[in-house]
N, C-alpha and C. Protein backbone atom coordinates (compact mmCIF):
# COMPACT_ATOMS: atom_id res chain seq x y z
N UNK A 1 48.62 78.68 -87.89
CA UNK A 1 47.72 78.07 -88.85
C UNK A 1 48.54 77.21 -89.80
N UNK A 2 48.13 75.93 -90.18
CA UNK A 2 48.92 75.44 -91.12
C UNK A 2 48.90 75.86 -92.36
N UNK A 3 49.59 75.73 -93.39
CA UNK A 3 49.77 76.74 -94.64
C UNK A 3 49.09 75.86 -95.37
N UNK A 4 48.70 76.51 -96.24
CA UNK A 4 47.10 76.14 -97.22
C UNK A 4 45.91 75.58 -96.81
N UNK A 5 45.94 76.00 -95.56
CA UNK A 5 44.32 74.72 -94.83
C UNK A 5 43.73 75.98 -94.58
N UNK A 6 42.31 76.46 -95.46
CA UNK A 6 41.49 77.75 -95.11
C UNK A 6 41.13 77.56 -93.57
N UNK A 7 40.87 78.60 -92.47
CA UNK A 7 41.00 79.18 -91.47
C UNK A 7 39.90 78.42 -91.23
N UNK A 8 38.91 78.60 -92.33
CA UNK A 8 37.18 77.85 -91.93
C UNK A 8 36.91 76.40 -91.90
N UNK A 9 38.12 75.71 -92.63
CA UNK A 9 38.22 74.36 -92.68
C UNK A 9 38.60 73.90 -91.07
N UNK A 10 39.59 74.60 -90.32
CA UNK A 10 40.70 73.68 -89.37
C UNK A 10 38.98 74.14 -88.53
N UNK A 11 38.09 75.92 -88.29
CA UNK A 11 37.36 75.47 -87.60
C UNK A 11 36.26 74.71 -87.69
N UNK A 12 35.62 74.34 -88.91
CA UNK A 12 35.23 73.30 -88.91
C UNK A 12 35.17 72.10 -88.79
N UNK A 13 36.42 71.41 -89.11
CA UNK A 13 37.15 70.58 -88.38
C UNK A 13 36.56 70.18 -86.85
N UNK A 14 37.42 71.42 -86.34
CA UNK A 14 37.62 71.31 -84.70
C UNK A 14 35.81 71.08 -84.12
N UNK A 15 34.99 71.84 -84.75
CA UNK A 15 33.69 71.93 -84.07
C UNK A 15 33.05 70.46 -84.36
N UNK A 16 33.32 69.77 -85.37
CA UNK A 16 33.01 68.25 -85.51
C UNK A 16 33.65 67.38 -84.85
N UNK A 17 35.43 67.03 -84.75
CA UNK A 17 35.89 66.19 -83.77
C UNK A 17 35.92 66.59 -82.55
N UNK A 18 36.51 67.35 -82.51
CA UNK A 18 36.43 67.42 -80.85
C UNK A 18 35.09 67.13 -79.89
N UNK A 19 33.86 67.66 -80.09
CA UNK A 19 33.04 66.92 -79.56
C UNK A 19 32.85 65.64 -78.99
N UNK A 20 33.02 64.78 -80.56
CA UNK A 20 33.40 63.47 -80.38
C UNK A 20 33.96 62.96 -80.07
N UNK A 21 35.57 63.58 -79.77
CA UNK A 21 36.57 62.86 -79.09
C UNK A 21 36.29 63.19 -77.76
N UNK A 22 35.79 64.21 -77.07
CA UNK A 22 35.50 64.22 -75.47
C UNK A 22 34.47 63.48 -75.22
N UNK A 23 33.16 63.11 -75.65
CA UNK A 23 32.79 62.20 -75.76
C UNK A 23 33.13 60.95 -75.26
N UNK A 24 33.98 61.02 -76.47
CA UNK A 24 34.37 59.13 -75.71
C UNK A 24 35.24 59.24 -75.21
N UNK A 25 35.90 59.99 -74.20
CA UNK A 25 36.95 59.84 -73.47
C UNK A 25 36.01 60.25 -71.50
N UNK A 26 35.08 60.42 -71.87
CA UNK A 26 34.79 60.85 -70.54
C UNK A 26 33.48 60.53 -70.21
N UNK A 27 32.32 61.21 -68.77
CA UNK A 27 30.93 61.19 -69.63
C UNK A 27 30.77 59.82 -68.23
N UNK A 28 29.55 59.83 -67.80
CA UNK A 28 28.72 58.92 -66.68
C UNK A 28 28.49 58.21 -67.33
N UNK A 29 28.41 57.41 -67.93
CA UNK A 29 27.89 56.16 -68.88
C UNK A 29 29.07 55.23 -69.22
N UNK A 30 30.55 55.76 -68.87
CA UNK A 30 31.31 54.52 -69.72
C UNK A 30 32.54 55.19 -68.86
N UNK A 31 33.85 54.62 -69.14
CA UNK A 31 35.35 55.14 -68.40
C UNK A 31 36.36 54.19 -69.27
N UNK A 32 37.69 54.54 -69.01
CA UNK A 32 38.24 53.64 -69.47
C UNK A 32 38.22 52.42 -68.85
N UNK A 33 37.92 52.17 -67.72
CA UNK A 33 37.82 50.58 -67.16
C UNK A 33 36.45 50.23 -67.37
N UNK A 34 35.53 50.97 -67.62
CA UNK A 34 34.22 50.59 -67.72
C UNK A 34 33.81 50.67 -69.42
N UNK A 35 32.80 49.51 -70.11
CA UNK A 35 32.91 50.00 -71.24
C UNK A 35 30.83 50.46 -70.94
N UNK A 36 30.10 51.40 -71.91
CA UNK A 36 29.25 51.54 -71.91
C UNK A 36 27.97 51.16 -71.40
N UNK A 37 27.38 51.58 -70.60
CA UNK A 37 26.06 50.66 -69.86
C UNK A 37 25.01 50.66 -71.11
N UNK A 38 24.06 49.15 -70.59
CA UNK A 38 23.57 48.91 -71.28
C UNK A 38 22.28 48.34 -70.84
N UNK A 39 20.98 48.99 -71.67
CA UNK A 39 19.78 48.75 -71.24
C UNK A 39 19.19 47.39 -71.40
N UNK A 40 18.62 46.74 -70.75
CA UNK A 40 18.18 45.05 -71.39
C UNK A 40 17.10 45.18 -71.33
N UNK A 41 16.45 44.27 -72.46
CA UNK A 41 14.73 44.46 -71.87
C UNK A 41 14.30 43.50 -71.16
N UNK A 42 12.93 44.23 -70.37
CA UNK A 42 12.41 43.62 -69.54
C UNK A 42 12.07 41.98 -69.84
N UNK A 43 12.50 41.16 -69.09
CA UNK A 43 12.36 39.59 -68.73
C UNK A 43 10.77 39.77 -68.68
N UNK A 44 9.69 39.27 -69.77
CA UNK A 44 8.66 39.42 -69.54
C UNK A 44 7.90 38.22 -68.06
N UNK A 45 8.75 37.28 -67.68
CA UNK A 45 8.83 36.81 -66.12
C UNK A 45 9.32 37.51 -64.98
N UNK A 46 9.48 38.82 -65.41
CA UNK A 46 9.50 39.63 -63.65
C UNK A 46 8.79 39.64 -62.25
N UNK A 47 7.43 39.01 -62.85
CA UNK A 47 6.36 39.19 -61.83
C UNK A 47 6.11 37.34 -60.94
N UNK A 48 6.75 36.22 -61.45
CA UNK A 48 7.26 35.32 -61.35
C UNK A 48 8.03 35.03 -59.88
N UNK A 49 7.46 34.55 -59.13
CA UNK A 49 8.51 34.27 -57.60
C UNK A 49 9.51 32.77 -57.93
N UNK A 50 10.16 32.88 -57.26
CA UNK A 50 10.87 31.46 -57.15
C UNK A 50 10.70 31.03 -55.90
N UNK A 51 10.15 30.12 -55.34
CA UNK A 51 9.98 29.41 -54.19
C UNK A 51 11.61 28.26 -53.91
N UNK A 52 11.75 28.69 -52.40
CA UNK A 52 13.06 28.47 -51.85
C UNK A 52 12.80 26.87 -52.08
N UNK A 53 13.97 26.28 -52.35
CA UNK A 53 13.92 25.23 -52.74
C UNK A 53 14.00 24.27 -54.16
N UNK A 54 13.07 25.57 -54.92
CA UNK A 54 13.27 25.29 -56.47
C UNK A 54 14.13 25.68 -57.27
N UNK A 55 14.31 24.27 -58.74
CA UNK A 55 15.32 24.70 -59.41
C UNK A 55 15.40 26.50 -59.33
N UNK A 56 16.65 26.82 -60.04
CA UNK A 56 16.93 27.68 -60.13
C UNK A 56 16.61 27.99 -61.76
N UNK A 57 16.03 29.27 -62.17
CA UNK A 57 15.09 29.22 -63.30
C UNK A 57 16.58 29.85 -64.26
N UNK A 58 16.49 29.87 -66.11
CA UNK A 58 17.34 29.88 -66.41
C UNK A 58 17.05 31.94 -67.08
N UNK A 59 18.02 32.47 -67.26
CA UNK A 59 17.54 33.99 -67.34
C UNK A 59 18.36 34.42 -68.87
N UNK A 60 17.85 35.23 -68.87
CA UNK A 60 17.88 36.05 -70.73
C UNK A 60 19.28 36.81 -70.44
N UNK A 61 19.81 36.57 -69.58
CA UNK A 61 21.31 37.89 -69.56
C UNK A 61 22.02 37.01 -67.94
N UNK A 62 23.19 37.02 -67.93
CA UNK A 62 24.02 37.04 -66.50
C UNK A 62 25.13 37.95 -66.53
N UNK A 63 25.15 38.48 -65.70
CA UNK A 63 24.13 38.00 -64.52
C UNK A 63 22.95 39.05 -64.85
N UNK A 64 21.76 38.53 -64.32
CA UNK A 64 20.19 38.86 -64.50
C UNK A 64 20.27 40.44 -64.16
N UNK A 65 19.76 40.99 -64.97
CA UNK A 65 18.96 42.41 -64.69
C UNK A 65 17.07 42.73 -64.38
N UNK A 66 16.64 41.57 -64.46
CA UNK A 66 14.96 41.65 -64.31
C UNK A 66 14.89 39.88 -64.41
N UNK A 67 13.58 39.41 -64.18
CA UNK A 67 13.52 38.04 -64.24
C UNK A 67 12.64 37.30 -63.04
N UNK A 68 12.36 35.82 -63.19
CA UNK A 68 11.70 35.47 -62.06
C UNK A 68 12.92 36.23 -60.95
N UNK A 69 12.42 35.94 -59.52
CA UNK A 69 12.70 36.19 -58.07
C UNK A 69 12.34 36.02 -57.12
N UNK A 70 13.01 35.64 -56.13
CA UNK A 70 12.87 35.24 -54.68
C UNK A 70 12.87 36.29 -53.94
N UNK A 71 12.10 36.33 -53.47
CA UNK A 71 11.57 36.88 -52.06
C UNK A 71 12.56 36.68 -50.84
N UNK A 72 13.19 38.15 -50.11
CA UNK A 72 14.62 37.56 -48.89
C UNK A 72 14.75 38.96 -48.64
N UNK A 73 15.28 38.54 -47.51
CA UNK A 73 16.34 39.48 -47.30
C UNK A 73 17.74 39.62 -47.97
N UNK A 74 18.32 40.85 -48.06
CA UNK A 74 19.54 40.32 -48.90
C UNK A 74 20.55 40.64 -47.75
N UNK A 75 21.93 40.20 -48.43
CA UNK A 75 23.07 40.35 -47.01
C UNK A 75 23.21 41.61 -46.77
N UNK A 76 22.97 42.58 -47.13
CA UNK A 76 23.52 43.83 -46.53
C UNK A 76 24.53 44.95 -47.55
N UNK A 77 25.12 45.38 -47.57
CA UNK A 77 26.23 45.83 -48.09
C UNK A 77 27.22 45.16 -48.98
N UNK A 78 27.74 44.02 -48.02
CA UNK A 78 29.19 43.52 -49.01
C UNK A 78 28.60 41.90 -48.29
N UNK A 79 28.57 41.39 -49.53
CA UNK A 79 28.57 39.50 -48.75
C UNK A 79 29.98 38.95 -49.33
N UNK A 80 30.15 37.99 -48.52
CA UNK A 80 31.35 37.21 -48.26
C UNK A 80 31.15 36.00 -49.52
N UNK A 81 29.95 36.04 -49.26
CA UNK A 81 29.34 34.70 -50.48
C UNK A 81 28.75 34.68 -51.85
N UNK A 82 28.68 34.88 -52.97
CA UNK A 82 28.06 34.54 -54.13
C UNK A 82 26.63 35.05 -53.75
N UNK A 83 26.05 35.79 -54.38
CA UNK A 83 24.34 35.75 -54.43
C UNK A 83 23.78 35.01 -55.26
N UNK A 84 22.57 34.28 -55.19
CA UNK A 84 22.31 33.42 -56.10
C UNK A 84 21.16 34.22 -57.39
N UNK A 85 21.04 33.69 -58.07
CA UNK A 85 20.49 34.82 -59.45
C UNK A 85 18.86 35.09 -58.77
N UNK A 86 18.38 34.08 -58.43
CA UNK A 86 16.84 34.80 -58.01
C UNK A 86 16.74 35.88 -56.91
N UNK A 87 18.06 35.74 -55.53
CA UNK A 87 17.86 36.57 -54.90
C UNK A 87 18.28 38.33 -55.61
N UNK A 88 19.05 38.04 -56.39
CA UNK A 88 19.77 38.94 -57.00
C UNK A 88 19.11 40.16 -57.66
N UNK A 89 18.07 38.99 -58.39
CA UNK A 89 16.72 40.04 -58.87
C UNK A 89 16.14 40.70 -57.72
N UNK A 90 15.62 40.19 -56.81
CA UNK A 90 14.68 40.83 -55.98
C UNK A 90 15.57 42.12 -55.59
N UNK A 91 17.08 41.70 -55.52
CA UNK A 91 17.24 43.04 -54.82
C UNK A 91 17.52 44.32 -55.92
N UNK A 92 17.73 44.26 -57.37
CA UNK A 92 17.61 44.39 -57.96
C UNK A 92 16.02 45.78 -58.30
N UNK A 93 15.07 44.53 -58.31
CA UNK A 93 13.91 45.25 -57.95
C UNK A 93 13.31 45.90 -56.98
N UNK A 94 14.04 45.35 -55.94
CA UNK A 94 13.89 46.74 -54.95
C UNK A 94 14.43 47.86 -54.84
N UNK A 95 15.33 48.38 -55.81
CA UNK A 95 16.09 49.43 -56.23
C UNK A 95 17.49 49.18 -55.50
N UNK A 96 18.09 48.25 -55.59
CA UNK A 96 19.14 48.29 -55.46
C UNK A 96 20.03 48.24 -56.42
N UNK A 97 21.40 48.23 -56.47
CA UNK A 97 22.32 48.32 -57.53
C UNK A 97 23.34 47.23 -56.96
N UNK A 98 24.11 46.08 -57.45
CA UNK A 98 25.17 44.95 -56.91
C UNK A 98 26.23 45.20 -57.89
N UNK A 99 27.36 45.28 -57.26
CA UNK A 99 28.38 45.14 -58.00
C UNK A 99 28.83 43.71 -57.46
N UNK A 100 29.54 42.89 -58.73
CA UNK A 100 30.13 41.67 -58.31
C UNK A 100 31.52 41.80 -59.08
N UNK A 101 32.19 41.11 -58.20
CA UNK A 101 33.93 40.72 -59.26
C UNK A 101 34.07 39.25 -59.32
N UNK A 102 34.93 39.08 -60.20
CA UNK A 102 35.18 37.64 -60.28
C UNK A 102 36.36 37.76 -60.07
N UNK A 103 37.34 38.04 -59.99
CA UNK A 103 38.53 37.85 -59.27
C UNK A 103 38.99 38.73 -57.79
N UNK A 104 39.25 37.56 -56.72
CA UNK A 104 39.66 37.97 -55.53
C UNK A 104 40.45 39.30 -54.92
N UNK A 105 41.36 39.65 -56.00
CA UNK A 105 41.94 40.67 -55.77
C UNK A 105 41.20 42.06 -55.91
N UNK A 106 40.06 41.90 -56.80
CA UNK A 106 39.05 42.88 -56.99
C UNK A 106 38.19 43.36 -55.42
N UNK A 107 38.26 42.75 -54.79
CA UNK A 107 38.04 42.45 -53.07
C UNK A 107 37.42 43.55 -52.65
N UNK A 108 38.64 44.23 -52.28
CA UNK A 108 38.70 45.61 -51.36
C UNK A 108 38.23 46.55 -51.99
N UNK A 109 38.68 46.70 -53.16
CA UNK A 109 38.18 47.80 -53.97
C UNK A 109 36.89 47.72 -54.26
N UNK A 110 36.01 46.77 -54.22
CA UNK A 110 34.37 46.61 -54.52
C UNK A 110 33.97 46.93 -52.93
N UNK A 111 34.60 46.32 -52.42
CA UNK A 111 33.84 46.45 -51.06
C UNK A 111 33.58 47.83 -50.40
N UNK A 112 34.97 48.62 -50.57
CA UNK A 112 34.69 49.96 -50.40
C UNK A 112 33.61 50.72 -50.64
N UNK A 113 32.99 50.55 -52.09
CA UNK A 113 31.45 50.71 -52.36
C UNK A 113 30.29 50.64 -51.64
N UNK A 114 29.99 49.34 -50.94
CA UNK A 114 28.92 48.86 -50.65
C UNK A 114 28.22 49.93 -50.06
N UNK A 115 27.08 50.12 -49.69
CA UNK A 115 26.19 51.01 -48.85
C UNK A 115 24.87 50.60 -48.78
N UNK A 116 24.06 51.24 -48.49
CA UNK A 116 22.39 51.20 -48.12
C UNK A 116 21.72 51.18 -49.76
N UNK A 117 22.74 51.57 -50.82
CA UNK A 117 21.70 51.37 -52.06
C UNK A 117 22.97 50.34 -52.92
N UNK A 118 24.13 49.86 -52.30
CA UNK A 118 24.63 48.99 -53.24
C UNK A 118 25.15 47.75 -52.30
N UNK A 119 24.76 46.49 -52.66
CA UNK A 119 24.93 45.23 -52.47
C UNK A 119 26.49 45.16 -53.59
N UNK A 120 27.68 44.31 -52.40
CA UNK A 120 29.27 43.91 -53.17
C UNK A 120 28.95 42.64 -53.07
N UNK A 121 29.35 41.52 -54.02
CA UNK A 121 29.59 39.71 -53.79
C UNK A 121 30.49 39.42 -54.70
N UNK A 122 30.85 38.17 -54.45
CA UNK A 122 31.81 37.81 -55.69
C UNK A 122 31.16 36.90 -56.24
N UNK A 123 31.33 36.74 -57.56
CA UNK A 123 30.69 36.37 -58.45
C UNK A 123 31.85 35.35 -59.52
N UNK A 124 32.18 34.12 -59.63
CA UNK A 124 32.79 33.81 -60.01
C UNK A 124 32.63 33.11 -61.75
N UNK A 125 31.73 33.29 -61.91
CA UNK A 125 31.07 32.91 -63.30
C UNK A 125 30.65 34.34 -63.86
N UNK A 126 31.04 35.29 -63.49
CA UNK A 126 31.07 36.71 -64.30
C UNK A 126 31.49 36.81 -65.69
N UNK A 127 30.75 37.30 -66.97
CA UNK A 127 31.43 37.16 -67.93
C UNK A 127 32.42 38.41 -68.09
N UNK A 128 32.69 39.31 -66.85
CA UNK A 128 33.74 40.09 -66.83
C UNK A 128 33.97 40.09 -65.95
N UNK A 129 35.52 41.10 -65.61
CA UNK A 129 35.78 40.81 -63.93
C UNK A 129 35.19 41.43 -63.07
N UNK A 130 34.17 42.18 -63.36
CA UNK A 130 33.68 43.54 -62.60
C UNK A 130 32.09 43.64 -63.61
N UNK A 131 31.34 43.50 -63.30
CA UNK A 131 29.56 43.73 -63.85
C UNK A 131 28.71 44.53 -62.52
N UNK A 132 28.18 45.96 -63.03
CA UNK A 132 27.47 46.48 -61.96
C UNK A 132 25.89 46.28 -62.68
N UNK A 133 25.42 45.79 -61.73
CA UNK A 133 23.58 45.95 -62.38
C UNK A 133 22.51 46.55 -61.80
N UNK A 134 21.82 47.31 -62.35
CA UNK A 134 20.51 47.59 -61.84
C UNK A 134 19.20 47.07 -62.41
N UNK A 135 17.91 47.41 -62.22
CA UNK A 135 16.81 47.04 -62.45
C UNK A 135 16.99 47.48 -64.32
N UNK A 136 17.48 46.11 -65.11
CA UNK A 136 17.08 46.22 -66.35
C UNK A 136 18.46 47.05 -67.01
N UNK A 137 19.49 47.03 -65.98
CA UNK A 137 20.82 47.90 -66.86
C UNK A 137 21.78 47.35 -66.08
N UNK A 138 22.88 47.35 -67.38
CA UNK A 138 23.67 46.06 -66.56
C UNK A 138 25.52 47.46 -67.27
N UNK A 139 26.50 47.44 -66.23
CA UNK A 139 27.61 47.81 -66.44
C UNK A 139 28.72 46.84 -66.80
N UNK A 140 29.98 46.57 -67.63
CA UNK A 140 31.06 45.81 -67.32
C UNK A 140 31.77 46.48 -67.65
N UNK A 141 32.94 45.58 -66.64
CA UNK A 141 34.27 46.45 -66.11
C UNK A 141 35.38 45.56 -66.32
N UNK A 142 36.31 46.46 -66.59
CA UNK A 142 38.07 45.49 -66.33
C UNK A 142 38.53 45.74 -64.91
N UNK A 143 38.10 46.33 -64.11
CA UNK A 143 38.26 46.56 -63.48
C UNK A 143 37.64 47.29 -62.35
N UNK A 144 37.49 47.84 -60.66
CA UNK A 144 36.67 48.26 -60.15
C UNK A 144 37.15 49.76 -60.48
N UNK A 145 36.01 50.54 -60.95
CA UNK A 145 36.52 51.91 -61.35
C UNK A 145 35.48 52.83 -60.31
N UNK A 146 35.60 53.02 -59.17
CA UNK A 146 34.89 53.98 -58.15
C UNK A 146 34.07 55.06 -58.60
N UNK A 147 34.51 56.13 -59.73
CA UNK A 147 33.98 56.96 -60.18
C UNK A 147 32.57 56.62 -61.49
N UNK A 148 32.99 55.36 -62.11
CA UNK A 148 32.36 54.97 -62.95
C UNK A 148 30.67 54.00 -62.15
N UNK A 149 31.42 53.34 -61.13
CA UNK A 149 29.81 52.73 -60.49
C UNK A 149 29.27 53.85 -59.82
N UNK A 150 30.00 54.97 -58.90
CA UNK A 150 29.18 55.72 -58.34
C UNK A 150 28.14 56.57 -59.12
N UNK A 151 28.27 57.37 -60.68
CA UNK A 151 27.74 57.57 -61.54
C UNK A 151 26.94 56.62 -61.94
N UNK A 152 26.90 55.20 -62.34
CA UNK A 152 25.80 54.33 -62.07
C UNK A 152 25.08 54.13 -61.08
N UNK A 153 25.03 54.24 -60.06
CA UNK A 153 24.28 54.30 -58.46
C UNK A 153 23.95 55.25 -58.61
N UNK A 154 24.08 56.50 -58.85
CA UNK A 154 24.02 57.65 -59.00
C UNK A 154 22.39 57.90 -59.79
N UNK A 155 22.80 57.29 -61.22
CA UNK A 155 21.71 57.14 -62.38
C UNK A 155 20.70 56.11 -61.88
N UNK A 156 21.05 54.57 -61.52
CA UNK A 156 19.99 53.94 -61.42
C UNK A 156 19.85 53.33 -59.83
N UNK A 157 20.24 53.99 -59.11
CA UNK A 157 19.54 53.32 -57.41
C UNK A 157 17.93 53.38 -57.03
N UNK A 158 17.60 53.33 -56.49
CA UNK A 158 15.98 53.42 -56.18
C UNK A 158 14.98 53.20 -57.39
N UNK A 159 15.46 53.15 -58.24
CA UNK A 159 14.46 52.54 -59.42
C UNK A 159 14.29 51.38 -60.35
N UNK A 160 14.04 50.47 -59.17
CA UNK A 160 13.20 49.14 -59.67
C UNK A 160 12.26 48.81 -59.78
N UNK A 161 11.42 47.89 -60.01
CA UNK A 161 9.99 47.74 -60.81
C UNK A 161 9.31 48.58 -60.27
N UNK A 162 9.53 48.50 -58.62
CA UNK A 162 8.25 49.45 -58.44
C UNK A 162 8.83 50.95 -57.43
N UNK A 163 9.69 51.06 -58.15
CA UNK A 163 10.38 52.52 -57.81
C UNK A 163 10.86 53.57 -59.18
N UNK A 164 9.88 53.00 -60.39
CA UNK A 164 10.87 53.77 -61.74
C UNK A 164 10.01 55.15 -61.64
């Protein structure tokens, strides 16, 4: 015990920080490469199609978490190519979850991810190097952190507009 600190102080102390410091050191919602997910509100144009061909409409967040959308198929698992923001939504709203990187070396490590509920692309206009999104919740990353998106896939896969 340190000398003159009453016994009830250090545990009082301890029962207030410590909480807080595990907290933010751990926890499905955030990592050290990941900082906190974050809810956006609904794009009151969700229900909005984009017809192939037309401009491309401009959106309240990028990359988009809800918003007009195109109607498609999406690539699958991991695309080789950029998704464009309207398809992005749809898949989005179909309960999917996309992780994108903006730098190349981020590659392998996103791709490893991909599956039946997460779409990988690269994304080169990312305002981080690593953004995971779902229907209306969007993640960013310094990096691809495996444990941190799977806990997001985890929390938000299958629930898009019309899967919440």
């Amino acid at each position: 015990m340190m000398a003159g600190v009453p016994r009830r102080l250090v545990i009082l102390f301890a029962a207030l920080v410590l909480p807080v410091a595990v907290g933010a050191c751990g926890g499905s919602s955030s990592s050290a490469a990941c900082g906190q997910e974050v809810h956006e509100a609904l794009d009151s144009r969700s229900t909005q199609h984009v017809f192939p061909g037309s401009a491309e409409p401009t959106y309240a967040t990028d990359p988009p978490t809800s918003g007009p959308h195109r109607v498609g198929a999406g690539p699958g698992p991991v695309s080789a190519q950029p998704i464009d923001r309207p398809l992005q939504v749809h898949l989005l709203e179909d309960g999917l979850v996309l992780v994108q990187y903006r730098d190349p070396s981020s590659r392998a490590a996103a791709e490893r991810l991909g599956s039946a509920q997460v779409t990988v692309a690269p994304n080169p206009s990312l305002p981080a190097p690593v953004v995971v999104t779902a229907w209306t919740f969007k993640m960013s990353c310094s990096r691809v952190d495996a444990g941190a998106v799977r806990a997001f896939v985890k929390a938000h896969a299958g629930k898009g507009a019309g899967h919440a």
